[in-house]
Protein backbone atom coordinates (compact mmCIF):
# COMPACT_ATOMS: atom_id res chain seq x y z
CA UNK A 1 118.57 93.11 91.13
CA UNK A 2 114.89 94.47 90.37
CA UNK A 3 116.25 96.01 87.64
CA UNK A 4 118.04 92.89 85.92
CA UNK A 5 115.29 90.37 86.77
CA UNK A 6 112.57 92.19 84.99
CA UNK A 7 109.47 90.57 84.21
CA UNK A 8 109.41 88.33 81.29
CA UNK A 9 106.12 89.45 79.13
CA UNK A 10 103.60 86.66 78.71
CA UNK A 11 102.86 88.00 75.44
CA UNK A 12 99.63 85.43 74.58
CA UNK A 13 98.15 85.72 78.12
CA UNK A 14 98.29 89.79 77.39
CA UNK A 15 96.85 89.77 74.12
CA UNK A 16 94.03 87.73 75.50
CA UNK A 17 93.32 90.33 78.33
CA UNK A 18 93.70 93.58 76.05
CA UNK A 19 91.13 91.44 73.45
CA UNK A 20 88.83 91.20 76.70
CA UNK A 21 89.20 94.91 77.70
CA UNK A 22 88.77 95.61 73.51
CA UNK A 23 84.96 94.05 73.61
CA UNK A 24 84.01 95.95 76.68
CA UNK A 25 85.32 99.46 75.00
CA UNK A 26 83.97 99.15 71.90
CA UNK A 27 80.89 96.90 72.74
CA UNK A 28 79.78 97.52 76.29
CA UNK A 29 79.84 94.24 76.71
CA UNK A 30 80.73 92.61 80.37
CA UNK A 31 84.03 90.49 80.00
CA UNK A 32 86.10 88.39 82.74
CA UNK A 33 88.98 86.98 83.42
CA UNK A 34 90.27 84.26 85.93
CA UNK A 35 93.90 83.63 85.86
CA UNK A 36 94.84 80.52 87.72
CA UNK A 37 98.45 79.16 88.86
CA UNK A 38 100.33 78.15 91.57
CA UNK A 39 102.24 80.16 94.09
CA UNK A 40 105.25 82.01 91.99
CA UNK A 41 103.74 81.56 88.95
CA UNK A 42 103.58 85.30 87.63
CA UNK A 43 99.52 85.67 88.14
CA UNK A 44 99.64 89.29 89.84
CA UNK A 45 102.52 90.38 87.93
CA UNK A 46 100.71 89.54 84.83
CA UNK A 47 97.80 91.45 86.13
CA UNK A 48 100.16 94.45 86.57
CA UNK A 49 101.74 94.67 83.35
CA UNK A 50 98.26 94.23 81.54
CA UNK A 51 97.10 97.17 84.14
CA UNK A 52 100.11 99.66 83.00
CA UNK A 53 100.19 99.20 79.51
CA UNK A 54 96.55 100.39 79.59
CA UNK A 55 96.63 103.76 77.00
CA UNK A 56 96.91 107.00 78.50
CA UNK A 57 94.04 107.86 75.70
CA UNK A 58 91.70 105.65 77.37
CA UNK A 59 89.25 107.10 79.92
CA UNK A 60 89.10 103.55 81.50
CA UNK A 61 88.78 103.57 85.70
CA UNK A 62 90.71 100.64 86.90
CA UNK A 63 90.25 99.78 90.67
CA UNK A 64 92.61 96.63 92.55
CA UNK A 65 91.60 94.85 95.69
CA UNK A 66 92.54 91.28 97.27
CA UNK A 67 91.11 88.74 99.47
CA UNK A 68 92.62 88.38 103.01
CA UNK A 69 93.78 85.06 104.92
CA UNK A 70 91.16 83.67 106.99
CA UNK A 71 90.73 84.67 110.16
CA UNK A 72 88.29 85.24 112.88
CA UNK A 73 88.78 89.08 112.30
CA UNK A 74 87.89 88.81 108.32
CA UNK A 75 85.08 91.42 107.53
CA UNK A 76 83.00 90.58 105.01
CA UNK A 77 83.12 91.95 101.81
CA UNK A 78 85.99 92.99 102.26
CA UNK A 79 87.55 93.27 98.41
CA UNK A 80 84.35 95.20 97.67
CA UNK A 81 85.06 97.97 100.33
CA UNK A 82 88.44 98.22 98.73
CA UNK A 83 87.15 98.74 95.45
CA UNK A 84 84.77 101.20 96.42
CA UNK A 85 86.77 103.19 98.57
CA UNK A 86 89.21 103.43 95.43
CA UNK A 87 86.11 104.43 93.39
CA UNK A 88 85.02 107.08 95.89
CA UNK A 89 88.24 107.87 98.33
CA UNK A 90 91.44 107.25 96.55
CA UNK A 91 90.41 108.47 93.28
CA UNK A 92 92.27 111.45 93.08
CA UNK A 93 95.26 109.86 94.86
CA UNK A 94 96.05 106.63 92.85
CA UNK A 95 98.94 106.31 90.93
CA UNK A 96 97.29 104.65 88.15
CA UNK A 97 95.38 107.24 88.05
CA UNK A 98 98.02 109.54 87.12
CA UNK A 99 97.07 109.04 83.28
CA UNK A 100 93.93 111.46 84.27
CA UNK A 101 94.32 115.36 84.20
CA UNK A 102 93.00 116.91 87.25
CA UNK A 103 89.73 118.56 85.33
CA UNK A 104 88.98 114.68 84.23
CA UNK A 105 89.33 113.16 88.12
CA UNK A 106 87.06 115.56 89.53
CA UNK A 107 84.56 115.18 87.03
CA UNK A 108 85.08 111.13 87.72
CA UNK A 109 84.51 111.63 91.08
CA UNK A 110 81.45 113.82 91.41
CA UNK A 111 80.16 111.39 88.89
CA UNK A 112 80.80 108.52 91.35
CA UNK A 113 79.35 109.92 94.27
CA UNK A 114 76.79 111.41 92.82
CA UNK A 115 76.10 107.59 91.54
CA UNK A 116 76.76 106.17 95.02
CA UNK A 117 73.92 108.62 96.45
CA UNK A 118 71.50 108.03 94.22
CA UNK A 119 71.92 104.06 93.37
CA UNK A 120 73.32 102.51 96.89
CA UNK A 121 73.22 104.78 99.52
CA UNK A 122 72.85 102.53 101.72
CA UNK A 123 76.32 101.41 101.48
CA UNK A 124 77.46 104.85 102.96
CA UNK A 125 78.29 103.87 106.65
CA UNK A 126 78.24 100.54 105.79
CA UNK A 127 81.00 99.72 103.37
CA UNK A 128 82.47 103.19 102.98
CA UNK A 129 82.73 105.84 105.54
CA UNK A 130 80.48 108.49 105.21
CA UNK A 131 82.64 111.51 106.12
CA UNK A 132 84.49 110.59 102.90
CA UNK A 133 81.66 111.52 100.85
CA UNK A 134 80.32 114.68 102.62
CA UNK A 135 83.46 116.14 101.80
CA UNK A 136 83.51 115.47 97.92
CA UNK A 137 79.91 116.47 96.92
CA UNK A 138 78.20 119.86 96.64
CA UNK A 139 75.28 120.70 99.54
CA UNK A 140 72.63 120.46 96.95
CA UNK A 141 73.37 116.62 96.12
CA UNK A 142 73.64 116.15 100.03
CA UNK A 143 70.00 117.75 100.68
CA UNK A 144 68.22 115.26 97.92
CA UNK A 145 69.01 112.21 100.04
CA UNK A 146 69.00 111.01 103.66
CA UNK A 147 72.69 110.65 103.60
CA UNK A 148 72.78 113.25 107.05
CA UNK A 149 70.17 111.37 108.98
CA UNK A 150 71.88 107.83 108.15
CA UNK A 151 75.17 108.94 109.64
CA UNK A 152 73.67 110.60 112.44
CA UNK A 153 71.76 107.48 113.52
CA UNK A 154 75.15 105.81 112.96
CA UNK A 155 76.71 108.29 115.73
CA UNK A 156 73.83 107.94 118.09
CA UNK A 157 74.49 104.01 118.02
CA UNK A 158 70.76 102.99 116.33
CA UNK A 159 70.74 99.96 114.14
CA UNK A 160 71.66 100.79 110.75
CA UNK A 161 73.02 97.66 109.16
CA UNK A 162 71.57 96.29 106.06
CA UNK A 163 70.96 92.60 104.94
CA UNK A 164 72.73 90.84 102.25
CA UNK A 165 70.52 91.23 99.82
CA UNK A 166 70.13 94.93 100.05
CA UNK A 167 73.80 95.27 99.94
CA UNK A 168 74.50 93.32 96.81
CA UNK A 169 71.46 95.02 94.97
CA UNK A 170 72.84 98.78 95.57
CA UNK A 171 76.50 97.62 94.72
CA UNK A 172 75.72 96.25 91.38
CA UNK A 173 72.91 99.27 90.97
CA UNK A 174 75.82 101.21 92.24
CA UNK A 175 78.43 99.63 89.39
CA UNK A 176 75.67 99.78 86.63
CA UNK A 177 75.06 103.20 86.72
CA UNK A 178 79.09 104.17 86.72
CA UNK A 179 79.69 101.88 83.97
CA UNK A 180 77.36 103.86 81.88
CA UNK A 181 80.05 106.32 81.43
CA UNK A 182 83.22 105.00 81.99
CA UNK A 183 84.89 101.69 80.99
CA UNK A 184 85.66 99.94 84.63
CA UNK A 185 87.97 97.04 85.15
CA UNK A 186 88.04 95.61 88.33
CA UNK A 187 90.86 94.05 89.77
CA UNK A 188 90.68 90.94 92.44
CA UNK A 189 93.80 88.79 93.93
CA UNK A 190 94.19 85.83 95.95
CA UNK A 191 90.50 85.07 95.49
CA UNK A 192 91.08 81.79 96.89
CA UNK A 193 90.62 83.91 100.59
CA UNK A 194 87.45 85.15 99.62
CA UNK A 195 84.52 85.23 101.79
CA UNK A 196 81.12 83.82 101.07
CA UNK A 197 79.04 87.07 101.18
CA UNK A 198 81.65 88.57 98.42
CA UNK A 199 81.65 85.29 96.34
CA UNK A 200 77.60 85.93 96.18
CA UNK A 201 78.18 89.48 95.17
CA UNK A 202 80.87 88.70 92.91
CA UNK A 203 78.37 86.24 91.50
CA UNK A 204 75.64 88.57 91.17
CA UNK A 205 77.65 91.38 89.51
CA UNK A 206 78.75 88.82 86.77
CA UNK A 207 74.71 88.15 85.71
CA UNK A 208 73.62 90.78 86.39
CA UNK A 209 75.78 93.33 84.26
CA UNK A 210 76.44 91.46 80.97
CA UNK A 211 75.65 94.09 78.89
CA UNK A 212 77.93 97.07 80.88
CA UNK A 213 80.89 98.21 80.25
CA UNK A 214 83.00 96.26 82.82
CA UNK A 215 85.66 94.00 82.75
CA UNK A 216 86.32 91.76 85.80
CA UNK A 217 89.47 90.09 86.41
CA UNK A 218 90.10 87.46 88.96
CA UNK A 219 93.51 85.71 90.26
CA UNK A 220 93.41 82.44 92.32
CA UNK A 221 95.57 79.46 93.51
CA UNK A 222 93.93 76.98 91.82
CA UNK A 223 95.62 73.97 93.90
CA UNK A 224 93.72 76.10 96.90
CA UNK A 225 90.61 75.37 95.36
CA UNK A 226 90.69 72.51 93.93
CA UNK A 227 92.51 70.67 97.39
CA UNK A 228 89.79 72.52 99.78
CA UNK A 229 89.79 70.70 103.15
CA UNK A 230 87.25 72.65 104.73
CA UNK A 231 83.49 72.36 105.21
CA UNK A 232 82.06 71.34 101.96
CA UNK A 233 83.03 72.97 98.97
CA UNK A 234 85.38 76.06 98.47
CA UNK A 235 83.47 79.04 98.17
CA UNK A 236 84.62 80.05 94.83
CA UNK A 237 83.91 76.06 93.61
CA UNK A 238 80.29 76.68 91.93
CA UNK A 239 81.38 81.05 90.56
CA UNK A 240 83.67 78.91 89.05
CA UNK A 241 81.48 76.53 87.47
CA UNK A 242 78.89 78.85 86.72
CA UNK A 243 81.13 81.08 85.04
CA UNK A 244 82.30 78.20 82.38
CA UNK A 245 78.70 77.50 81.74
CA UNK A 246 77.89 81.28 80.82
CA UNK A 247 81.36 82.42 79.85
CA UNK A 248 83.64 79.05 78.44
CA UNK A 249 87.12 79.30 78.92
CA UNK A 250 88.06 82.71 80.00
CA UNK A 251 90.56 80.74 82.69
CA UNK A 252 94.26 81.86 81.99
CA UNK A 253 95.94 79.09 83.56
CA UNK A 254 99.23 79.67 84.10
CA UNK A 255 100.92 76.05 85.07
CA UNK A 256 100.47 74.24 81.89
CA UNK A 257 102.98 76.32 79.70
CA UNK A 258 103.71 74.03 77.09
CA UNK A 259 107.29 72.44 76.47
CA UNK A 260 107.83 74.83 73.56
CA UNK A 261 106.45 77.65 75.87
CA UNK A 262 108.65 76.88 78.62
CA UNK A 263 111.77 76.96 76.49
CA UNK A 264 111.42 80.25 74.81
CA UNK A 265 110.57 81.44 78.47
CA UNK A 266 114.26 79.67 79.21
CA UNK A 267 115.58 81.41 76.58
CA UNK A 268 114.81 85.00 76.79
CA UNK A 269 115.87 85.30 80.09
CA UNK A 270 119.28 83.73 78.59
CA UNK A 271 119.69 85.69 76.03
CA UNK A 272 119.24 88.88 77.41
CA UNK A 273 122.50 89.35 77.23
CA UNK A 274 125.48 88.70 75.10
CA UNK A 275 126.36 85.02 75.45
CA UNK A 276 127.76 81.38 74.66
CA UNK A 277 125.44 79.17 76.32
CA UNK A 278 125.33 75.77 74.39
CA UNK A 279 122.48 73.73 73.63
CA UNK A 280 123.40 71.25 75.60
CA UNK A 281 123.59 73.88 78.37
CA UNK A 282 119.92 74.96 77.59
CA UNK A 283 118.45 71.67 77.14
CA UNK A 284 120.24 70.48 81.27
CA UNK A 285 118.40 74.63 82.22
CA UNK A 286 114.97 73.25 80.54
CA UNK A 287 115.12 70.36 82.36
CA UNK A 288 115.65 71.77 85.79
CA UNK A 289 112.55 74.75 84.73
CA UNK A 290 110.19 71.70 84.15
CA UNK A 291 111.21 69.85 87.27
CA UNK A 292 111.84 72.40 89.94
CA UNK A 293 110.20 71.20 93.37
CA UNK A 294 112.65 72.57 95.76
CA UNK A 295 110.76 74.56 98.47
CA UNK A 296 113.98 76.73 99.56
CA UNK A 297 113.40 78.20 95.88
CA UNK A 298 110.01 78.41 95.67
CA UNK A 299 109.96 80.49 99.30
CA UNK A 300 112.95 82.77 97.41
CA UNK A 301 110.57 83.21 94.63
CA UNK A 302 107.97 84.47 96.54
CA UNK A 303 110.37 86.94 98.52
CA UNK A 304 112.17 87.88 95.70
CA UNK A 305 108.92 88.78 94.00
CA UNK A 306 109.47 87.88 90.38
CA UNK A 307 107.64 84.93 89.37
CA UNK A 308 108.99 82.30 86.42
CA UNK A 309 112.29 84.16 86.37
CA UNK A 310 113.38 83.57 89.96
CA UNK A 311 111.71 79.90 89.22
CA UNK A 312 114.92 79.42 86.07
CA UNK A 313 117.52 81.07 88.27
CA UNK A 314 116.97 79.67 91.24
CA UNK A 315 116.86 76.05 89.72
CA UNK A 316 120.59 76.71 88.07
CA UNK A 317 121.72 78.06 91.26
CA UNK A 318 120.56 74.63 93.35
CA UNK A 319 121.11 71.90 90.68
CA UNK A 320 123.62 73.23 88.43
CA UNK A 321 127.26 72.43 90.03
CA UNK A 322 128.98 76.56 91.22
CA UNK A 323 131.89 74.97 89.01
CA UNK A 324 130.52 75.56 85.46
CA UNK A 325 130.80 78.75 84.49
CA UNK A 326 127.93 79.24 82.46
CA UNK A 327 125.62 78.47 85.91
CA UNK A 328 127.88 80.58 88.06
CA UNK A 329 127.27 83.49 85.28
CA UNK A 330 123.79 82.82 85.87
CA UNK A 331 123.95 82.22 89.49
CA UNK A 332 125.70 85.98 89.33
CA UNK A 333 122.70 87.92 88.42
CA UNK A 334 120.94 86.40 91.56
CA UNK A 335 123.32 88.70 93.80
């Protein structure tokens, strides 16, 4: 089934993102990103495919993260951790990072944690383990900072914690300095979980590092945002309009595919084979890909895992009647 529902490419929302990515290569210029949608509509599988059809050429260091559900055990800045345990940890583990010979990922990350010393440490013990990073750097790098004291004060129980604003300063310090040398695109889902100390960092990353060679890329429910019940406004609310003031539209949204879009989605998942589907057949399919509200679908798209297709075949398989044969053709490739 994974292999006959494969992702239909959103070949304008692509081109936009590689045009982003194009400016912060060639001009070292900070770019970003929000794409917006409901649930099911292809935002982190859009993300992905941008993501792998990155060159192999390209020394560009791409790290992922995502914002949990609230909950009384969230930890704040939580994405950020993520990101720079990818940075510093996972480096020479990631799959995407497979498009890097070995001589090139150690050289990345003895650059990064050399950075991370100099620029935030701080953050060691904090938001990244510190045994992590004894183990990846040479004694001389350890003996120019306090890095050994810091943990050990950490193991003895003192206070070591940091405030806010110290934390945000050595991260962006932190991101400056790496960005320097390679091309970084950072990778955040389900940003409508965020937490308010990451929003400010977020936030502070964006001005702060316009001229870097970073490209930040954001995903969000925007019907999350925009219906926020909770305690004033949704954390994300003024990134959001901050970022149109300084940026314009760099919002992907992915709900209002136009009528024309919509129908040459329809039909190249139709025609991706052989067939005889009439126009009368694709203009009752349209219909029931513009209308779709069925919640027994929309929880199969979201199981399923593939986005606008499962949207289409899940409509013909609930409104379509199992006696016409083009729908039960259809209905076939759901099995």
């Amino acid at each position: 089934m994974e292999e006959q529902l494969s992702f239909i490419r959103r070949n304008k929302e692509i081109a936009l993102l590689e045009n982003s990515l194009k400016k912060v290569s060639s001009q070292k210029e900070l770019q970003v990103q929000f794409i917006t949608g409901e649930a099911g509509t292809g935002k982190s599988v859009l993300i992905q495919t941008f993501l792998n059809d990155i060159k192999e050429t390209e020394r560009i260091v791409i790290a992922s993260s995502f914002c949990s559900i609230p909950s009384e055990y969230n930890i704040p800045y939580q994405p950020f951790k993520e990101i720079l345990k990818q940075l510093i940890e996972d480096i020479q583990e990631d799959s995407a990072n497979k498009r890097w010979s070995k001589e090139n990922l150690k050289e990345l990350l003895s650059f990064s944690t050399s950075m991370l010393l100099t620029h935030a440490p701080d953050l060691i013990g904090s938001l990244i383990p510190g045994g992590s990073i004894l183990s990846g750097i040479s004694q001389s790098i350890i003996e120019k900072t306090n890095i050994l004291e810091r943990l050990k004060a950490q193991k003895t129980g003192e206070d070591v914690s940091i405030d806010e604003s110290k934390i945000i300063e050595q991260f962006v310090n932190y991101m400056r300095a790496i960005s320097e040398k390679y091309t970084i695109v950072l990778f955040i889902d389900d940003l409508q979980w965020i937490d308010k100390p990451s929003v400010e960092l977020l936030y502070q990353l964006i001005v702060s590092l316009r001229r870097s060679s970073l490209m930040i890329v954001g995903c969000y429910r925007s019907e999350d945002i925009d219906g926020y019940t909770g305690e004033g406004r949704h954390p994300m609310q003024k990134l959001i309009n901050e970022i149109k003031i300084a940026f314009g539209n760099v919002f992907i949204q992915l709900d209002n595919l136009s009528e024309a879009d919509r129908k040459d989605f329809m039909n190249q998942i139709l025609d991706r084979d052989k067939n005889q589907y009439t126009a009368s057949f694709r203009k009752k399919s349209l219909w029931h890909l513009q209308n779709i509200k069925n919640e027994r679908a929309l929880h199969k798209i979201q199981k399923v895992g593939n986005d606008m297709a499962t949207v289409l075949i899940s409509a013909f398989c609930s409104a379509l009647h199992s006696n016409n044969s083009s729908a039960a053709k259809v209905m076939r490739i759901c099995e």
